[in-house]
Protein backbone atom coordinates (compact mmCIF):
# COMPACT_ATOMS: atom_id res chain seq x y z
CA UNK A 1 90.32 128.00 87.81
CA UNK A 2 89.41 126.94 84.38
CA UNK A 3 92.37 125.57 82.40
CA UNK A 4 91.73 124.83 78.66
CA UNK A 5 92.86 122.55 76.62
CA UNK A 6 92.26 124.48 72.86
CA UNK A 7 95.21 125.37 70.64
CA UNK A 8 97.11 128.61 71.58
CA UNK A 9 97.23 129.46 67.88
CA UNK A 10 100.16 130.56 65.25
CA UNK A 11 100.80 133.76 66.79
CA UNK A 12 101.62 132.82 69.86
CA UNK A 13 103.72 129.58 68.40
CA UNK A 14 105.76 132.52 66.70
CA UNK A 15 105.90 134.57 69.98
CA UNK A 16 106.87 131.09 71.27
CA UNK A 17 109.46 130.60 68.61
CA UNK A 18 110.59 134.07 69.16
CA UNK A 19 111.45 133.97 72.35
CA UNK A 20 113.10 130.23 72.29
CA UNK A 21 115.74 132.32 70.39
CA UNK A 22 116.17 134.46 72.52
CA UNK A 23 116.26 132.96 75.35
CA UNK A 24 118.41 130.18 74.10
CA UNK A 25 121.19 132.75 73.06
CA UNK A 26 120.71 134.71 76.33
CA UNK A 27 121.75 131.54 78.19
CA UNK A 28 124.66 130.45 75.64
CA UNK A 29 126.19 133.86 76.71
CA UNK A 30 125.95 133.19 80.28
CA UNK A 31 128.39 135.55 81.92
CA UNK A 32 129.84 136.88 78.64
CA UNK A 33 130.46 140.18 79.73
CA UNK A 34 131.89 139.23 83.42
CA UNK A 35 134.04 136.50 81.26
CA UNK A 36 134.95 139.51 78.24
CA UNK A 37 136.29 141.36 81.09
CA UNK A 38 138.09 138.59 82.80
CA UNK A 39 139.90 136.88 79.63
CA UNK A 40 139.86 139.74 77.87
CA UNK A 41 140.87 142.84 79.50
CA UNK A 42 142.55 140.66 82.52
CA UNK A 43 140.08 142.73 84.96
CA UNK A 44 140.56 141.84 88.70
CA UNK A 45 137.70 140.21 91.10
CA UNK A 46 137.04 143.47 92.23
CA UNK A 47 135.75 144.79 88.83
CA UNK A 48 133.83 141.51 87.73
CA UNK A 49 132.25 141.57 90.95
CA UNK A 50 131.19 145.05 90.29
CA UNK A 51 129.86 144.63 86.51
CA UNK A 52 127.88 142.05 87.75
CA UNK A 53 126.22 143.63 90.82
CA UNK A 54 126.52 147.53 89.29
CA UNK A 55 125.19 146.46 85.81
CA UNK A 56 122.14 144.67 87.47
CA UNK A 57 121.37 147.73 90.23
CA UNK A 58 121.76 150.85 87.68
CA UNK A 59 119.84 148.86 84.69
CA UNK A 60 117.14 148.99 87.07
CA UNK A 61 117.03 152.45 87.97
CA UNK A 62 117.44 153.18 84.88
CA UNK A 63 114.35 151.43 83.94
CA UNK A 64 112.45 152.79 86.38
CA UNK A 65 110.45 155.28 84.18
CA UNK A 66 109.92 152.73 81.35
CA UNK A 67 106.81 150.78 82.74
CA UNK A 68 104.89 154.13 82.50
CA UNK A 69 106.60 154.66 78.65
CA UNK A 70 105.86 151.13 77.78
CA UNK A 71 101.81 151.37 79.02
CA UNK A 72 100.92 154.05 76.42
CA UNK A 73 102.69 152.37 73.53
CA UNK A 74 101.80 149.14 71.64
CA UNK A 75 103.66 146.28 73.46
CA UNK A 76 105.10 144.42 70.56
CA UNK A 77 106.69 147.22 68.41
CA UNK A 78 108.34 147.79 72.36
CA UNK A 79 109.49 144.54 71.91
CA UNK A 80 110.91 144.84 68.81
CA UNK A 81 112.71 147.85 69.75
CA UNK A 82 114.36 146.33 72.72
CA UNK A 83 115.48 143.43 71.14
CA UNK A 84 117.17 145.65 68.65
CA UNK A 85 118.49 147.96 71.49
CA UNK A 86 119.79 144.54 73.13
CA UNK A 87 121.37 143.43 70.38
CA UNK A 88 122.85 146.75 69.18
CA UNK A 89 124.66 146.97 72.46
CA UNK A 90 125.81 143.42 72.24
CA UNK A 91 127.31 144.50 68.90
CA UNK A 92 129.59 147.05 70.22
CA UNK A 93 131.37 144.60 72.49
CA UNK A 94 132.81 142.52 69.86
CA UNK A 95 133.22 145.22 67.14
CA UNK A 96 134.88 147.60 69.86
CA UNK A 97 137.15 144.43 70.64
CA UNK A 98 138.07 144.35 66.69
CA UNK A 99 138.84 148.05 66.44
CA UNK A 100 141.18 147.85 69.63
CA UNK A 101 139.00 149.99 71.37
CA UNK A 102 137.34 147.64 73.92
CA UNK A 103 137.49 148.61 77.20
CA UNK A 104 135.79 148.32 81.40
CA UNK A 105 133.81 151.28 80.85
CA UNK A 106 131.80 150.24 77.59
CA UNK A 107 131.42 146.00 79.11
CA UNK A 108 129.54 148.04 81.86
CA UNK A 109 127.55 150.48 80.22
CA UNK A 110 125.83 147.34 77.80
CA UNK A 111 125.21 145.70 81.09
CA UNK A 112 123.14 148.84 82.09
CA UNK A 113 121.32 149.36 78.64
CA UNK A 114 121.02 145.26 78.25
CA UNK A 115 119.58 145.62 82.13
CA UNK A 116 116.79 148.10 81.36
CA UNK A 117 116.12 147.02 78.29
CA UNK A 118 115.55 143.54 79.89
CA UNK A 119 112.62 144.91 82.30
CA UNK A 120 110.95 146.94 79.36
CA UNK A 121 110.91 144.10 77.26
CA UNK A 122 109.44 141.70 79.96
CA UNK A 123 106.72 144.30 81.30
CA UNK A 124 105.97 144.59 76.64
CA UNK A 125 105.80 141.24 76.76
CA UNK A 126 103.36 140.06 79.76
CA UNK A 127 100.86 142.92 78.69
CA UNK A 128 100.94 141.70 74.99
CA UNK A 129 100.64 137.65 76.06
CA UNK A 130 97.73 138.90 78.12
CA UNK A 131 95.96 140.81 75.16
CA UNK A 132 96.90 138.29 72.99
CA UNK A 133 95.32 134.60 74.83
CA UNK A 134 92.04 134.66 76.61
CA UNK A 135 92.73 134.02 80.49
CA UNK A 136 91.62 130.07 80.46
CA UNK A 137 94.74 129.75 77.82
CA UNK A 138 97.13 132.02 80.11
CA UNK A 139 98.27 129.07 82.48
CA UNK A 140 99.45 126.49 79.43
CA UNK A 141 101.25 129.28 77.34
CA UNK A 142 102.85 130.18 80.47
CA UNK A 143 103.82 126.57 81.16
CA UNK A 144 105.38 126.58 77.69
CA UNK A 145 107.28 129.39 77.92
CA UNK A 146 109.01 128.17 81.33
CA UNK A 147 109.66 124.88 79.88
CA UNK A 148 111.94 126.87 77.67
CA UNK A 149 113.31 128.45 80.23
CA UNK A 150 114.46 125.12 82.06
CA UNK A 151 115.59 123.81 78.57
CA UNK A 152 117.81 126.87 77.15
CA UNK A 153 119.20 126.82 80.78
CA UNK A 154 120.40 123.68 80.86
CA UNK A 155 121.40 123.39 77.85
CA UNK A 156 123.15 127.11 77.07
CA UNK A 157 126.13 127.61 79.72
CA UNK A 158 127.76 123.86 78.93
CA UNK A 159 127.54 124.64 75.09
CA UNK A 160 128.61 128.47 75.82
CA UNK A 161 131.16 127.32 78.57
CA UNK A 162 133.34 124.99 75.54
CA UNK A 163 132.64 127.57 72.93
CA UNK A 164 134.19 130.25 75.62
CA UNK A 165 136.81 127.46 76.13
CA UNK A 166 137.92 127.13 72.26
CA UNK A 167 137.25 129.93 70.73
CA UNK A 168 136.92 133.15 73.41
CA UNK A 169 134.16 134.92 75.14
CA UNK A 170 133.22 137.14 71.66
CA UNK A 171 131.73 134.08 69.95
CA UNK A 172 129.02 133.66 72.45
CA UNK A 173 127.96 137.39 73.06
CA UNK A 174 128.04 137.75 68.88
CA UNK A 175 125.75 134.96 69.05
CA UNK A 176 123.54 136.19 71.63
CA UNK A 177 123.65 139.59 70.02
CA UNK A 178 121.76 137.47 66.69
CA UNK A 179 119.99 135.88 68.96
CA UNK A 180 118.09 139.26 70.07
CA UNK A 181 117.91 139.90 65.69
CA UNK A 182 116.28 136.65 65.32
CA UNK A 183 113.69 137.13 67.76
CA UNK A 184 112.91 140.58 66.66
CA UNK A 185 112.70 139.21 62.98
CA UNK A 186 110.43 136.68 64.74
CA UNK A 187 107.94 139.25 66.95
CA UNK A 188 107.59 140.72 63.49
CA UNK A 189 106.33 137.45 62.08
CA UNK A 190 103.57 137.50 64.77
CA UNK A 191 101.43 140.12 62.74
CA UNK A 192 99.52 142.84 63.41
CA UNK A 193 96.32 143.09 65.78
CA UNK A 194 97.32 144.85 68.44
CA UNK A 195 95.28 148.09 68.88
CA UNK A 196 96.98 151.30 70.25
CA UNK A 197 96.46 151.95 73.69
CA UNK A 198 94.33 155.14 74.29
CA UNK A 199 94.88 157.88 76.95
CA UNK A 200 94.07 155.74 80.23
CA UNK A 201 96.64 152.83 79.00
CA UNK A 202 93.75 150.48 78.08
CA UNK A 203 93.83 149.12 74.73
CA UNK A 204 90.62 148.89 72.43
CA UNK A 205 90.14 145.40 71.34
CA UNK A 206 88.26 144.09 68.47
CA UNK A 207 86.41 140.53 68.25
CA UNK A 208 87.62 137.65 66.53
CA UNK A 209 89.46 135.60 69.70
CA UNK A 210 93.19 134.07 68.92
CA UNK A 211 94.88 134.70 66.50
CA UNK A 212 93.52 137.77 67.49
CA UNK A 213 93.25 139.65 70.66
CA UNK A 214 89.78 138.64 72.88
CA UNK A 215 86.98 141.15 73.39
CA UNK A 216 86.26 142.03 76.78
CA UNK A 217 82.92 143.25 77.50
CA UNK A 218 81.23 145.19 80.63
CA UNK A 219 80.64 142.27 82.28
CA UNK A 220 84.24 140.58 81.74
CA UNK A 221 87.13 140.70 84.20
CA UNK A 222 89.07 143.32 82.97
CA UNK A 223 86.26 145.77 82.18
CA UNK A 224 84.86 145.05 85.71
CA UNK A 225 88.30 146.43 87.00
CA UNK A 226 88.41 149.21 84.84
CA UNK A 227 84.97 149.93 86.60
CA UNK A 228 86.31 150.21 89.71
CA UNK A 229 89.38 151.69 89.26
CA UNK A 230 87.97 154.77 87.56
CA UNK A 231 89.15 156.99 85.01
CA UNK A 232 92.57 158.02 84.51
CA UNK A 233 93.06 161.48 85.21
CA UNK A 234 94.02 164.15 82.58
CA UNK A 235 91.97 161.35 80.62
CA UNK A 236 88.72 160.22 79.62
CA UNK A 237 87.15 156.68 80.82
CA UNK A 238 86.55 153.95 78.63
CA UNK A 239 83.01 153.01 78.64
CA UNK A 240 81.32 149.77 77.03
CA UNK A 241 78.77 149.01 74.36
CA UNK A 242 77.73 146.62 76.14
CA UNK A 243 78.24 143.22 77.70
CA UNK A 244 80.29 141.59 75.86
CA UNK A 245 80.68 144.01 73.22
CA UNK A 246 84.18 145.71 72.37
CA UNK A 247 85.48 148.40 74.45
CA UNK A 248 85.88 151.92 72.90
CA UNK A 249 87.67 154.87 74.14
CA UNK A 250 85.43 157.99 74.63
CA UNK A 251 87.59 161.38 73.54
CA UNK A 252 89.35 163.06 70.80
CA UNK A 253 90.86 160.66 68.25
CA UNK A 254 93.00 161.82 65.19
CA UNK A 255 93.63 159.56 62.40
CA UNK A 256 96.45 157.58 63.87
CA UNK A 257 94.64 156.83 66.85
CA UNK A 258 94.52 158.38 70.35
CA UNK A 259 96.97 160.46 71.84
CA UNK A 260 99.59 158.96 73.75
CA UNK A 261 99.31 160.22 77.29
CA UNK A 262 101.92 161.81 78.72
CA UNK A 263 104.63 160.58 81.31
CA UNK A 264 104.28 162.39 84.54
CA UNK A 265 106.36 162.03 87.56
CA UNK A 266 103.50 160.01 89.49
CA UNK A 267 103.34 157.62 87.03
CA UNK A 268 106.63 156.47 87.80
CA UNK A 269 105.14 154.77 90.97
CA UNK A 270 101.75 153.19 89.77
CA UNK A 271 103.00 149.96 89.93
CA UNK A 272 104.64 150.07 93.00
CA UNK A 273 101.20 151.62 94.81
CA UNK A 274 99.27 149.17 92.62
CA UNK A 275 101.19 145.74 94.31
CA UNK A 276 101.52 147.37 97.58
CA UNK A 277 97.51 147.90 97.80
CA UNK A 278 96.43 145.14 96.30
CA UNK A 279 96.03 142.06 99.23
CA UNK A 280 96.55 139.52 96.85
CA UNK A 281 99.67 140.66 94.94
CA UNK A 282 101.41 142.28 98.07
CA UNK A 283 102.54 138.74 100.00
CA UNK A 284 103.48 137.18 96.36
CA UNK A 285 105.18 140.55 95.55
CA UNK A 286 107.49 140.64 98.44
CA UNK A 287 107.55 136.65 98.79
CA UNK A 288 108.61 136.35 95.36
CA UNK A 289 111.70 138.89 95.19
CA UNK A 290 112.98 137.92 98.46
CA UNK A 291 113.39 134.35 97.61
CA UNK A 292 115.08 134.99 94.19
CA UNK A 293 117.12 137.56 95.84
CA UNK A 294 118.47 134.72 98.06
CA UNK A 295 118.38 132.12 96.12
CA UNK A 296 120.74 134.57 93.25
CA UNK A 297 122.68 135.89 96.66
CA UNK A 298 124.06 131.81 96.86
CA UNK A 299 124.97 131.32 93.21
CA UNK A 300 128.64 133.15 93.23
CA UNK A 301 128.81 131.71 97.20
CA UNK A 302 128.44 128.51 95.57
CA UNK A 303 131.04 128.72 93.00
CA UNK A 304 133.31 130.04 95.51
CA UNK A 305 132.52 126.67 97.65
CA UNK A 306 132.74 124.32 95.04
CA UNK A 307 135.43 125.27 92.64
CA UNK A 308 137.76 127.26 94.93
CA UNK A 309 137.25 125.39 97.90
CA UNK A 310 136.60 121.77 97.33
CA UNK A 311 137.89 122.30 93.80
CA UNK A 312 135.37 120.86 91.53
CA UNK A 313 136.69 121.20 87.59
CA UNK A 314 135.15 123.95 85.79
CA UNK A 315 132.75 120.82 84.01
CA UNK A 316 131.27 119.47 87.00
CA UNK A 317 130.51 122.91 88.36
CA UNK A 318 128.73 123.21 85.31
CA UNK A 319 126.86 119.63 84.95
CA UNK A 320 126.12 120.37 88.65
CA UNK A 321 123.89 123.36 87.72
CA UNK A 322 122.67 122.07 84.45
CA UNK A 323 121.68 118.62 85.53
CA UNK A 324 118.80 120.18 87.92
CA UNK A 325 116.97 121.96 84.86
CA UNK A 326 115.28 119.12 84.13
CA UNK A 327 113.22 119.14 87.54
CA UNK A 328 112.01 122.79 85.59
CA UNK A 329 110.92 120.64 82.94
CA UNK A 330 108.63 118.66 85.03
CA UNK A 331 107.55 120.88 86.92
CA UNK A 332 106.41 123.74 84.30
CA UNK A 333 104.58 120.31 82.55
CA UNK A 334 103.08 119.48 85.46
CA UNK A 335 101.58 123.27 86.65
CA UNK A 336 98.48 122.44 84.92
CA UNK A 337 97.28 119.20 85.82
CA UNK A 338 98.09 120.19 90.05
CA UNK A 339 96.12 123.64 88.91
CA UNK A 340 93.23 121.57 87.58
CA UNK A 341 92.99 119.06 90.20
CA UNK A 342 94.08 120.98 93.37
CA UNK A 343 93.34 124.65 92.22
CA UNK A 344 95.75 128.07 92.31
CA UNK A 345 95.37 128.84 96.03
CA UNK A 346 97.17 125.14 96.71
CA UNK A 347 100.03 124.70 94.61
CA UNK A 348 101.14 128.17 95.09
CA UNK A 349 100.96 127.99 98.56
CA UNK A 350 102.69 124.39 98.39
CA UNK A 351 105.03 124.48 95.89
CA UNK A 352 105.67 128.68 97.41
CA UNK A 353 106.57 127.07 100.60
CA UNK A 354 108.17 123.31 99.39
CA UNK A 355 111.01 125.73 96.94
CA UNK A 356 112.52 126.95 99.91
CA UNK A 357 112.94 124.13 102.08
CA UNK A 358 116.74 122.93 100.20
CA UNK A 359 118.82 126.06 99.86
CA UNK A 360 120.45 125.48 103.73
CA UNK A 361 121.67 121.98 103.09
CA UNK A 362 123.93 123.32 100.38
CA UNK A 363 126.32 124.72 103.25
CA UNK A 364 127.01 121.14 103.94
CA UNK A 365 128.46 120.29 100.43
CA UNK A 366 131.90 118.07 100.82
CA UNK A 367 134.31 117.02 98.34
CA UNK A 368 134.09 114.57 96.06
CA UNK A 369 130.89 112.61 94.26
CA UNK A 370 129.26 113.08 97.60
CA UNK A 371 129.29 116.71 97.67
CA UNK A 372 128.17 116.69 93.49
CA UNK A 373 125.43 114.45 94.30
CA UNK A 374 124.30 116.41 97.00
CA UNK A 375 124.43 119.60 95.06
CA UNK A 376 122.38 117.91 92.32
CA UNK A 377 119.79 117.06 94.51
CA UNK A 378 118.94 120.11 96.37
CA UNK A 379 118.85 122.12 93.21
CA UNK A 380 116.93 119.39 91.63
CA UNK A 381 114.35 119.47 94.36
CA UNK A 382 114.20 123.43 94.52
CA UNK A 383 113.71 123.62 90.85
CA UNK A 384 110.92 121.34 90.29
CA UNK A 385 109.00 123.21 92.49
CA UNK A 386 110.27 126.37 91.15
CA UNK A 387 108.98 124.85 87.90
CA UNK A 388 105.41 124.16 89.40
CA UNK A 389 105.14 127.83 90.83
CA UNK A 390 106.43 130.61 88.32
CA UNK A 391 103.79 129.86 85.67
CA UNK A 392 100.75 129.30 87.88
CA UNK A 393 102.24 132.84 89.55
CA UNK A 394 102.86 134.62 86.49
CA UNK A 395 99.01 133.44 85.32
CA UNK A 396 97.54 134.67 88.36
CA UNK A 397 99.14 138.13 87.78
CA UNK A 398 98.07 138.60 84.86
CA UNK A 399 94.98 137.78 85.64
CA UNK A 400 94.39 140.20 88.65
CA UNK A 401 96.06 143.23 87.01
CA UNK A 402 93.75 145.11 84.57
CA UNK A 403 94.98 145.53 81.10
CA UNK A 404 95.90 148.92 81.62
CA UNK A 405 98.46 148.21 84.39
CA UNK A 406 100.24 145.60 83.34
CA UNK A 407 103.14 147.23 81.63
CA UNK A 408 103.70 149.45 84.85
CA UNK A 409 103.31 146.65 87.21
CA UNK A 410 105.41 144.07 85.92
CA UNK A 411 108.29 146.86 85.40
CA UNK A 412 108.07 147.85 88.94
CA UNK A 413 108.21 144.13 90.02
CA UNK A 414 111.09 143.46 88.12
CA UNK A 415 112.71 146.64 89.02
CA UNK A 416 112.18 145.40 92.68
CA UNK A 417 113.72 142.05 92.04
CA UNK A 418 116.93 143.35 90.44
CA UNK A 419 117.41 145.26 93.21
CA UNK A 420 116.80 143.05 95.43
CA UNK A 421 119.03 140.49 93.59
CA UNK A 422 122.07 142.90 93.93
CA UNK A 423 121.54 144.34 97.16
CA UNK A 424 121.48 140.52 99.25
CA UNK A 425 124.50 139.20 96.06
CA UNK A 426 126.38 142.05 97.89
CA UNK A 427 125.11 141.42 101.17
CA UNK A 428 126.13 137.88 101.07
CA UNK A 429 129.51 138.85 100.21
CA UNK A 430 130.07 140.42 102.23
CA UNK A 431 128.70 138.72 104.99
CA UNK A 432 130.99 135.59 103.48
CA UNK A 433 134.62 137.87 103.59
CA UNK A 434 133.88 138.43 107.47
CA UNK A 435 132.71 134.49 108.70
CA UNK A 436 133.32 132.26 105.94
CA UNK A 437 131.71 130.74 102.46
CA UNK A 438 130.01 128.00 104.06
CA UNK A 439 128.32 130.39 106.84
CA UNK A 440 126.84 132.68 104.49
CA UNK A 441 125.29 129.95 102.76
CA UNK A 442 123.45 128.69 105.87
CA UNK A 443 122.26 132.50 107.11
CA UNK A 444 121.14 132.81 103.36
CA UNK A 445 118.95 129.40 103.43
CA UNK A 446 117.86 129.85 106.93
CA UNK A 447 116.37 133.05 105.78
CA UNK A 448 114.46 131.92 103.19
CA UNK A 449 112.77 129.26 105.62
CA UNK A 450 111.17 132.70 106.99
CA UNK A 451 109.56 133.40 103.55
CA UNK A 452 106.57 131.47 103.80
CA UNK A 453 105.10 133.98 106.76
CA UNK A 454 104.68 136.13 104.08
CA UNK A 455 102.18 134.26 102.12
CA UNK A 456 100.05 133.87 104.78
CA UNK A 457 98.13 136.94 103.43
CA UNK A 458 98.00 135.26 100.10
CA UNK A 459 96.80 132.24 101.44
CA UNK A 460 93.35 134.28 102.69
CA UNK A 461 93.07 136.14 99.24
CA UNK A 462 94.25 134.13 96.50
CA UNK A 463 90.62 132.32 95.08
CA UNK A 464 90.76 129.82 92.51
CA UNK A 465 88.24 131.88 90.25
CA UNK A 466 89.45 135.14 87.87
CA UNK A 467 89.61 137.42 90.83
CA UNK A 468 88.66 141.30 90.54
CA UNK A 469 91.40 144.09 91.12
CA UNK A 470 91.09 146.31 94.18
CA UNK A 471 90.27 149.69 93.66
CA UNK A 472 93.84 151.86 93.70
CA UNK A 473 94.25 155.28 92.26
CA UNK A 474 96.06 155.48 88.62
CA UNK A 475 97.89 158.52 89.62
């Protein structure tokens, strides 16, 4: 895999800057609306438990028919509009809260538009990185971007945790509601370039590189995919000029562009068909959500263990989950150099298998420094090579999908992982309230030692070159 070492350019630095923002707010309001309803409107267990896990399962239905919305529309005025939507819904919490009116009902309906709104942005957003960077450039922005990640994470839910602490749970989801302003006020700031997708999804693309989006020609990756996956139906192909010449979309135009195809109920599952047929993306796919479901499932386990049971203070359970971040650090800095030495196929195979190997010594957390350090370390361990994997993952997906899937199939996979993330939460609860904290923890990491089987398959099919897409049907 070629990795380059050229400047990203100012437009992504101000999608960069955009979503620091963001992201940094996001993570300052960690649990804001399971702490509103806590502090605020004195909810029981019962109901925190089920804005977390309802919010997170319904947001995703609900976002269900957005990839298909989102892949016929311009990805960063779909951006822009979800950051507005988030932050319009954040809104209402505190100004409801002013007027008296505040109450269980609206905290859980923002969790469900904040939810779906989440996956449209995120499916916007890896379509419009991937128009926007050629594919050698794809593995250090992504490296970037999960850097940030690491760094808003550890530092956000300390800093939001003592602002909760002084001055109440409003101050920190006002501030991440700004925070979703700011980085629409930012993806603004990025500029225009972006062509409008025509009827099959696939957007034209003029020459000129970054700051601008790269020309694909005939004999490029994703016009070689295009190829084989044939036309869109109820739509006309894009053909070529040529190799290396810019794409242009064959049918009737108006002035604003082409039509905007229409939504249809098939459409709805293009993504899912699209990872389930394609070799490569299948054991990653179902790898991937499976171990963040489980690893998610132990987080409220955990703070059960340590702060009910061995009763850590609410600071140490929080310096015992921010202290790890840095391992994310590392290992989103070092993605590139193992990429460039080792290649894809090993260090997300390694690092794939290596992130599960901690999560089942966290049942045997004690009391007492021992138990912290312990804590420390696993999650250390697990999220350096957590660190290492997502961007070299999220690089090779964007790479295999063609440019008109990429909206669909990155809503469908993170549909699929907020379910997943809900359904094994409740699961472990469950499974905790019937043999114990400590029990659940161990089924949970023993289960994830299983994971690896499944990328066996990715181990024969993942290549270290730009791979080409199979051929699945669009409808």
């Amino acid at each position: 895999m070629t990795v380059s070492k050229e400047p990203l350019g100012r437009r992504f630095n101000r999608l960069w800057a955009a979503y620091t923002v963001s992201a940094f707010g996001t993570r300052l309001a960690f649990n804001a609306l399971p702490l509103t309803a806590l502090l605020m409107l004195h909810a029981g267990p019962t109901q925190v438990a089920a804005l977390s896990a309802a919010g997170a399962a319904v947001g995703a239905v609900a976002a269900v028919p957005l990839g298909p919305w989102v892949e016929g529309r311009r990805k960063r005025p779909v951006m822009i509009a979800m950051d507005l939507v988030r932050c319009a819904a954040m809104l209402s919490v505190p100004a409801a809260y002013a007027l008296g009116l505040l109450g269980f009902a609206q905290l859980l309906v923002v969790s469900v538009v904040v939810g779906a709104a989440d996956i449209a942005f995120s499916a916007a957003s890896g379509a419009f990185l991937k128009s926007l960077l050629p594919p050698e450039r794809l593995l250090r922005a992504n490296g970037r971007l999960e850097s940030t990640t690491w760094t808003t994470t550890m530092l956000g839910p300390p800093l939001g945790g003592a602002a909760v602490g002084a001055l109440g749970p409003m101050l920190t989801v006002t501030v991440d509601a700004v925070s979703y302003l700011l980085s629409a006020v930012g993806l603004r700031a990025v500029g225009e370039g972006e062509a409008r997708p025509g009827r099959g999804g696939a957007a034209e693309r003029s020459a000129g590189g970054v700051p601008g989006p790269r020309t694909e020609g005939a004999s490029g990756g994703d016009a070689a995919r295009r190829e084989a996956d044939g036309p869109e139906p109820g739509g006309p192909k894009s053909g070529s000029s040529g190799s290396g010449g810019p794409e242009t979309a064959k049918g009737p135009e108006t002035a604003k562009g082409p039509a905007r195809p229409r939504t249809r109920a098939a459409d709805l599952l293009t993504g899912w068909r699209f990872l389930l047929a394609d070799p490569a993306l299948r054991p990653l796919f179902l790898n991937t959500v499976l171990v963040n479901g489980l690893i998610m499932a132990t987080e409220p386990l955990l703070t059960v263990l340590l702060v009910d049971r061995l009763g850590f203070a609410p600071w140490q359970y929080g310096l015992a989950f921010a202290l790890p971040c840095v391992g994310g650090l590392i290992g989103s800095r070092l993605a590139r150099p193992l990429v460039a030495r080792y290649g894809r196929r090993a260090v997300l195979l390694t690092t794939g298998t290596l992130r599960v190997c901690w999560l089942p010594w966290l049942a045997l957390t004690g009391p007492g420094v021992g138990g912290f350090a312990l804590v420390v370390a696993v999650e250390l361990a697990m999220i350096l090579c957590i660190g290492v994997y997502n961007p070299v993952l999220v690089t090779y997906r964007l790479d295999r999908l063609p440019a008109d899937r990429v909206a669909r199939v990155l809503a469908a996979w993170s549909v699929t992982s907020r379910a997943a993330i809900a359904t094994l939460t409740a699961l472990g609860g469950l499974l905790a309230a019937v043999t114990g904290t400590r029990t659940a923890l161990l089924a949970a990491g023993l289960l994830a030692l299983t994971t690896p089987l499944l990328l066996i398959g990715a181990g024969r099919t993942v290549r270290d070159t730009a791979p080409d897409a199979p051929e699945v049907p669009a409808r």
